[in-house]
C-alpha atoms as a PDB file:
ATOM      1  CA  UNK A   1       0.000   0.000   0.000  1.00  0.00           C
ATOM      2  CA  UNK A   2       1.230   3.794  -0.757  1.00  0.00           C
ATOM      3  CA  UNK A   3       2.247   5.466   2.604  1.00  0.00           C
ATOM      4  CA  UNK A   4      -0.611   8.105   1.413  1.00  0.00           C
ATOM      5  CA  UNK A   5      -3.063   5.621   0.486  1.00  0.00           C
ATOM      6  CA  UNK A   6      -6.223   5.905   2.025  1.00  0.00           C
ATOM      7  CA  UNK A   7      -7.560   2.250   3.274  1.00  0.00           C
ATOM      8  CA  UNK A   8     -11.511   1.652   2.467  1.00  0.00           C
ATOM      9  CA  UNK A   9     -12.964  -0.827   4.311  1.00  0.00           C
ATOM     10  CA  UNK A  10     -16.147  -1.729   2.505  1.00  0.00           C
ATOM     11  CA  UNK A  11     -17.349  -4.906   5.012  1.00  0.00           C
ATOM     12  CA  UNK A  12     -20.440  -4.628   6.961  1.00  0.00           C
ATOM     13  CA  UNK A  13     -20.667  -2.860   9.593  1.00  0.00           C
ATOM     14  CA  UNK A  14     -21.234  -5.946  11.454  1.00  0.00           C
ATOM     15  CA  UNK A  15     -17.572  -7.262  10.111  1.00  0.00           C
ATOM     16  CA  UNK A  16     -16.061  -4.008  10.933  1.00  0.00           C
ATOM     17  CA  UNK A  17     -16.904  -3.473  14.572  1.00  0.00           C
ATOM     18  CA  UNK A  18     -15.694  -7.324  15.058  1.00  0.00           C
ATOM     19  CA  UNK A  19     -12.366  -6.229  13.700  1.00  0.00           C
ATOM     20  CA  UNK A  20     -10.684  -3.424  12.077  1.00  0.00           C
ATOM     21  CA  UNK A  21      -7.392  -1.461  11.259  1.00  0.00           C
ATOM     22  CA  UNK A  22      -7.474   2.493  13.476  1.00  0.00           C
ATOM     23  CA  UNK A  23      -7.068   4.089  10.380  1.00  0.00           C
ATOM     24  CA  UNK A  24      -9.728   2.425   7.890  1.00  0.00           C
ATOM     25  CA  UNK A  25     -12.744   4.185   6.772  1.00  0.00           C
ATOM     26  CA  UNK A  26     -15.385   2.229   6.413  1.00  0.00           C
ATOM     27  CA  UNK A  27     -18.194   3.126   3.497  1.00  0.00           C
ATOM     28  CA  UNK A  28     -20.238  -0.968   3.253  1.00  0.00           C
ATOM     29  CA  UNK A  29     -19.995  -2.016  -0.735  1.00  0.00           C
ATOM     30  CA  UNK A  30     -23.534  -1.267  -1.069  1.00  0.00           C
ATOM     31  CA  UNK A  31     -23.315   2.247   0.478  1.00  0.00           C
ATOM     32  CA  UNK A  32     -20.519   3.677  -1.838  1.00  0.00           C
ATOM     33  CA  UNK A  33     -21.950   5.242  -4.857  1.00  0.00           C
ATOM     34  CA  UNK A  34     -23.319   7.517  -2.316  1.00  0.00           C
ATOM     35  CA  UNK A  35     -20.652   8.081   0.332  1.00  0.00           C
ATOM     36  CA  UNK A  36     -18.005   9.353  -2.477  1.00  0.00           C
ATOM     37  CA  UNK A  37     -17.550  12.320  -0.730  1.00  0.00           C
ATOM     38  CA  UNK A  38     -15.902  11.388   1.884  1.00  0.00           C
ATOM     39  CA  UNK A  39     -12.944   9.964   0.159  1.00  0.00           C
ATOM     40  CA  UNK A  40      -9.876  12.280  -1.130  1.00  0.00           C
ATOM     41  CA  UNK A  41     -10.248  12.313  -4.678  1.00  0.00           C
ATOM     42  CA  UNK A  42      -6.482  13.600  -4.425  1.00  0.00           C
ATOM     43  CA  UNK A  43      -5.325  10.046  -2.808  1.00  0.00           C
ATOM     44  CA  UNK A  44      -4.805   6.465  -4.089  1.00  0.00           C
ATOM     45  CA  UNK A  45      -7.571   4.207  -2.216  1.00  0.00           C
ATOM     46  CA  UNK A  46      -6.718   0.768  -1.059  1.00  0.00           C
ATOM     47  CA  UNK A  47     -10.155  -1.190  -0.777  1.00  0.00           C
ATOM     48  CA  UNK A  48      -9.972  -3.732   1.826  1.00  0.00           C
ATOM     49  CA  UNK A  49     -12.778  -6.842   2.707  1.00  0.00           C
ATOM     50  CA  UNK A  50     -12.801 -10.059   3.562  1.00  0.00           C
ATOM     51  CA  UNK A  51     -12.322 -12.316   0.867  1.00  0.00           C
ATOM     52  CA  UNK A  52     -11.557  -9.491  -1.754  1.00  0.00           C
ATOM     53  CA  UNK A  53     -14.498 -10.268  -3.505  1.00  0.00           C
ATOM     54  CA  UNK A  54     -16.302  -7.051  -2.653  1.00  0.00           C
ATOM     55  CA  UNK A  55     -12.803  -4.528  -2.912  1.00  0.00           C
ATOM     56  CA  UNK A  56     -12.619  -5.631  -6.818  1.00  0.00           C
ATOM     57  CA  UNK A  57     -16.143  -5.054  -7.151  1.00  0.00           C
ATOM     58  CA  UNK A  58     -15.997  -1.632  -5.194  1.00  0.00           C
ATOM     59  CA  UNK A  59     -15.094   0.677  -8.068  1.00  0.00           C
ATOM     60  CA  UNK A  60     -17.737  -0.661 -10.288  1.00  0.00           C
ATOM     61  CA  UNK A  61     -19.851   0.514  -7.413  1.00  0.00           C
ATOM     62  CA  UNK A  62     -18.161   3.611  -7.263  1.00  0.00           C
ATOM     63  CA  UNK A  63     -19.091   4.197 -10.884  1.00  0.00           C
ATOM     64  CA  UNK A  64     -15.066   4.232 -11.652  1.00  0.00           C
ATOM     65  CA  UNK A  65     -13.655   2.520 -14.539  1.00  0.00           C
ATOM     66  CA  UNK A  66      -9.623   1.016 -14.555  1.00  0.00           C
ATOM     67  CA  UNK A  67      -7.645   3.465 -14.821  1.00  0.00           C
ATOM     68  CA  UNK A  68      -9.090   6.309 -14.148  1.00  0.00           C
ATOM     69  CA  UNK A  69      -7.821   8.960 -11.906  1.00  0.00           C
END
């Protein structure tokens, strides 16, 4: 992970009060699209669940396509 990277946790909220790193933000998968805002456009975002499953499928939620800044 960049040292400036910004971690998204996008778990339930269930999964994230069981466990989770101090400096995560958590925005759940399904949540996203709306919650935008409160991520630093200006910052590389390292998505972070479970199985991994839901961080490859978060910036299709996010409306974001590869690649784009």
């Amino acid at each position: 992970m960049q040292l400036n990277a910004q971690l998204l946790d996008v778990r339930t909220a269930d999964e994230y009060q069981q466990s989770h790193a101090p400096q995560a933000i958590h925005i759940p998968l399904d949540q996203l699209a709306a919650r935008l805002t409160e991520l630093d456009k200006n910052r590389p975002i390292a998505v972070h669940c479970r199985s991994g499953a839901r961080a490859e499928m978060a910036p299709i939620c996010a409306g974001v396509t590869a690649g784009a800044a």
